[in-house]
Protein backbone atom coordinates (compact mmCIF):
# COMPACT_ATOMS: atom_id res chain seq x y z
CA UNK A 1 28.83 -95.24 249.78
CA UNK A 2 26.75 -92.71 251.57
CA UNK A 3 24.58 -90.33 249.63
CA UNK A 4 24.15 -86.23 249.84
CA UNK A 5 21.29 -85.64 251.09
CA UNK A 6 19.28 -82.14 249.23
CA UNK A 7 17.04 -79.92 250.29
CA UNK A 8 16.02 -76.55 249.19
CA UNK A 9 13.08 -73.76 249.84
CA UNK A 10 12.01 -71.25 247.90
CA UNK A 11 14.09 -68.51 248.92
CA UNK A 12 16.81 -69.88 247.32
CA UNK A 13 18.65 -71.26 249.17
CA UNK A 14 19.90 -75.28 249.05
CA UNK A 15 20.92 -77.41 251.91
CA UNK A 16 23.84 -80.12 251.29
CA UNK A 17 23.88 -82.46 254.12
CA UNK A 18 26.10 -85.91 254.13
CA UNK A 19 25.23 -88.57 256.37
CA UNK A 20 28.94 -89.48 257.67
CA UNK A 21 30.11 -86.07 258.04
CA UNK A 22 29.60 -83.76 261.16
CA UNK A 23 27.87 -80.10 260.10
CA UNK A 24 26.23 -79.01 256.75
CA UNK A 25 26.82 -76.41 254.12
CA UNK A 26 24.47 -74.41 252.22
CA UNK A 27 24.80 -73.00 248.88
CA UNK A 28 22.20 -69.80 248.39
CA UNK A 29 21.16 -69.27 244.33
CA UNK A 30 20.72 -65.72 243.35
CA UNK A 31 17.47 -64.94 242.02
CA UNK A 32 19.01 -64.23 238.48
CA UNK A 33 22.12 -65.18 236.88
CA UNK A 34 24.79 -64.51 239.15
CA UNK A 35 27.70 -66.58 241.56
CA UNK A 36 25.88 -68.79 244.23
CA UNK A 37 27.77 -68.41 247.79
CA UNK A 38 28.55 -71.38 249.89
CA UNK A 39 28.67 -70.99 253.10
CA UNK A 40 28.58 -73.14 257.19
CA UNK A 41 25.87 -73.25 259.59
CA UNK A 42 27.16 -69.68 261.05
CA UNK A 43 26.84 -68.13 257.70
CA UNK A 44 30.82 -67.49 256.99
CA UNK A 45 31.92 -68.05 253.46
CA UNK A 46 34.22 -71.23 253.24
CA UNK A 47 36.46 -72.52 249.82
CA UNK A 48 39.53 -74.42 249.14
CA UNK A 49 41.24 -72.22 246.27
CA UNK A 50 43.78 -74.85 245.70
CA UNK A 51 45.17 -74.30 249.39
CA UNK A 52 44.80 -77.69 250.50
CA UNK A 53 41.56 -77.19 252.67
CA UNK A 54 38.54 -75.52 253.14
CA UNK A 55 38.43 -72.53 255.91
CA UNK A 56 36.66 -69.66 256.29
CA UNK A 57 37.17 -65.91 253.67
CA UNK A 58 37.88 -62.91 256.03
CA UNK A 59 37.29 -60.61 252.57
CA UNK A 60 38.35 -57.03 252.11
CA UNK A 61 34.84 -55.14 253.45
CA UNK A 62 35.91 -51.45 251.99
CA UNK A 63 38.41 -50.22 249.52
CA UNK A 64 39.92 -47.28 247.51
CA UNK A 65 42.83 -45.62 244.98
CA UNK A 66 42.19 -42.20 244.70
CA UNK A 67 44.13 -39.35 243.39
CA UNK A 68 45.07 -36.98 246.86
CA UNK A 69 46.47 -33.58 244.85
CA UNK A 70 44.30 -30.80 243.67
CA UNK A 71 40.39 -31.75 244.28
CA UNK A 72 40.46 -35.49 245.72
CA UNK A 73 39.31 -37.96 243.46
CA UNK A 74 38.47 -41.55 243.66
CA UNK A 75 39.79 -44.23 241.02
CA UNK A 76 38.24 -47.03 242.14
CA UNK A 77 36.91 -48.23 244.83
CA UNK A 78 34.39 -50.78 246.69
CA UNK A 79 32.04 -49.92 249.88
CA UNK A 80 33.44 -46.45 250.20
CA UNK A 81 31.14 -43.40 249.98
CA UNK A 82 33.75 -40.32 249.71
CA UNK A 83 37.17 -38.91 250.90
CA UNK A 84 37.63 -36.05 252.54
CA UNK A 85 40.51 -34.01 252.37
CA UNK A 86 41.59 -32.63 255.65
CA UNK A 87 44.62 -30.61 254.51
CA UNK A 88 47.93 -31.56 252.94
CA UNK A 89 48.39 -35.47 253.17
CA UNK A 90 45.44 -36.05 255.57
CA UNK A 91 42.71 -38.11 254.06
CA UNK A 92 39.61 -39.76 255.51
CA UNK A 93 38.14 -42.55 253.93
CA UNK A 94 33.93 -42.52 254.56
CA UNK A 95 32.86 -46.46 254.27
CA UNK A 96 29.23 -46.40 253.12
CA UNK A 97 28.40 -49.93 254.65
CA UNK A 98 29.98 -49.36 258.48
CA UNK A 99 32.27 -52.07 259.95
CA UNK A 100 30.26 -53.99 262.77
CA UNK A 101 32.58 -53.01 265.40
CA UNK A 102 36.15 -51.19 265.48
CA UNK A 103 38.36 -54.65 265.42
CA UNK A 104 39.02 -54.09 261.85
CA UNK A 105 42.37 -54.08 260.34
CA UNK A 106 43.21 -51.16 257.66
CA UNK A 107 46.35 -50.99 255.47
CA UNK A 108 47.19 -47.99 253.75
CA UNK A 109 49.90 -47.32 250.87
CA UNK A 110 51.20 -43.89 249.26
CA UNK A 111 52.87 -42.73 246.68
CA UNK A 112 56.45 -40.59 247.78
CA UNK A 113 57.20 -37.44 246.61
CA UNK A 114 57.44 -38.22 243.14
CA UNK A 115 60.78 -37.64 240.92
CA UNK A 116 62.69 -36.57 244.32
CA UNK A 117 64.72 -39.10 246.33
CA UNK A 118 62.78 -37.89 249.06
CA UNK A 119 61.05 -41.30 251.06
CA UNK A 120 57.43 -41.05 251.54
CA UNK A 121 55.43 -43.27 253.47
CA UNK A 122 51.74 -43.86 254.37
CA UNK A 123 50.20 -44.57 257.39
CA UNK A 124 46.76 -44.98 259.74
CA UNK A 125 46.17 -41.40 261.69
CA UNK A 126 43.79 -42.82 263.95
CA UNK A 127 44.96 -44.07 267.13
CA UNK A 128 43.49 -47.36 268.45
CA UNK A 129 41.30 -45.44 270.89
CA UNK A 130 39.63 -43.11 268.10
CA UNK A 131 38.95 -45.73 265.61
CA UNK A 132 35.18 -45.18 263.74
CA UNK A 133 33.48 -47.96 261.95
CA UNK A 134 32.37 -45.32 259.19
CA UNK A 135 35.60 -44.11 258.22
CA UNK A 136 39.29 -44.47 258.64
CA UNK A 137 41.65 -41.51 258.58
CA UNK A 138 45.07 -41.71 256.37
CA UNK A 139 47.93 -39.68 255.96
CA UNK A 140 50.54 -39.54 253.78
CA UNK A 141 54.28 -37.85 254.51
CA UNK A 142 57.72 -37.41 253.32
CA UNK A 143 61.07 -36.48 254.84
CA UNK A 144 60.99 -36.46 258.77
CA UNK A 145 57.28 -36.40 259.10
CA UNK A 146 56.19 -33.59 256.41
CA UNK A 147 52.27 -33.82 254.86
CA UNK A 148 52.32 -34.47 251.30
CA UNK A 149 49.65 -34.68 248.91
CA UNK A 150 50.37 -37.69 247.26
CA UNK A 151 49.05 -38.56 243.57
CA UNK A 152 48.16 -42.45 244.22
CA UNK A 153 46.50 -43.09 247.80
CA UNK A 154 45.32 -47.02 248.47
CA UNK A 155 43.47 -48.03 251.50
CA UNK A 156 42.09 -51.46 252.39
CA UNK A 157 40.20 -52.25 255.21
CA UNK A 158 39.55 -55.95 256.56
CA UNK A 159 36.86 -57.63 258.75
């Protein structure tokens, strides 16, 4: 049976290597208490999760629910500075870490016009060609194509 093989510096970071199999992983400790992150030899972020093997995380890099009637307000949200409000159902989300390039992928959901049977439905405003890596700009409409200010406004953006 082969053994692991351990190393570690003091930055914090450990080095698993195993004899018989090709490439290494490292696990870096935080400083305090916290989750240690395991990740290849080009620094992505691997796991199983029960999925039957280990690949690489593409995680969500910026997200938000905010409230888009009256003064726009956030709920909750992760890497994302502000929203503007650029008139009725026209939103821009501000990322306060930028994307590294403009290949992300955003997905955006609305709420309708609420206690009508109006449909509403969400969408990116930005065309391919005027994608930012600080912000994304969302709209939300009912009908054929009418702004609405919608009450519950999520936006994901992936890397």
């Amino acid at each position: 049976m082969a053994s692991l093989v351990l190393t570690g510096d003091t930055s914090g970071q450990v080095t698993i290597a195993a004899p018989a199999v090709a490439g290494t992983n490292t696990i870096t400790l935080p400083a305090s208490t916290g989750t240690a992150i395991i990740s290849d030899a080009s620094a992505n972020i691997q796991f199983n999760s029960g999925y039957g093997s280990v690949a690489t995380a593409y995680g969500c890099r910026a997200w938000v629910n905010f409230n888009g009637t009256g003064t726009v307000a956030i709920r909750g949200s992760g890497n994302v500075s502000s929203i503007t409000d650029n008139g009725t159902g026209d939103y821009t989300v501000n990322i306060d870490v930028d994307m590294p390039d403009v290949n992300y992928c955003s997905l955006v959901s609305g709420t309708g016009n609420v206690g009508s049977s109006i449909d509403g439905y969400a969408n990116i405003r930005d065309p391919a060609t005027n994608k930012l890596v600080g912000s994304v700009r969302v709209q939300q409409v009912i009908g054929t194509n009418t702004p609405y200010d919608t009450p519950n406004m999520n936006v994901a953006v992936f890397r």
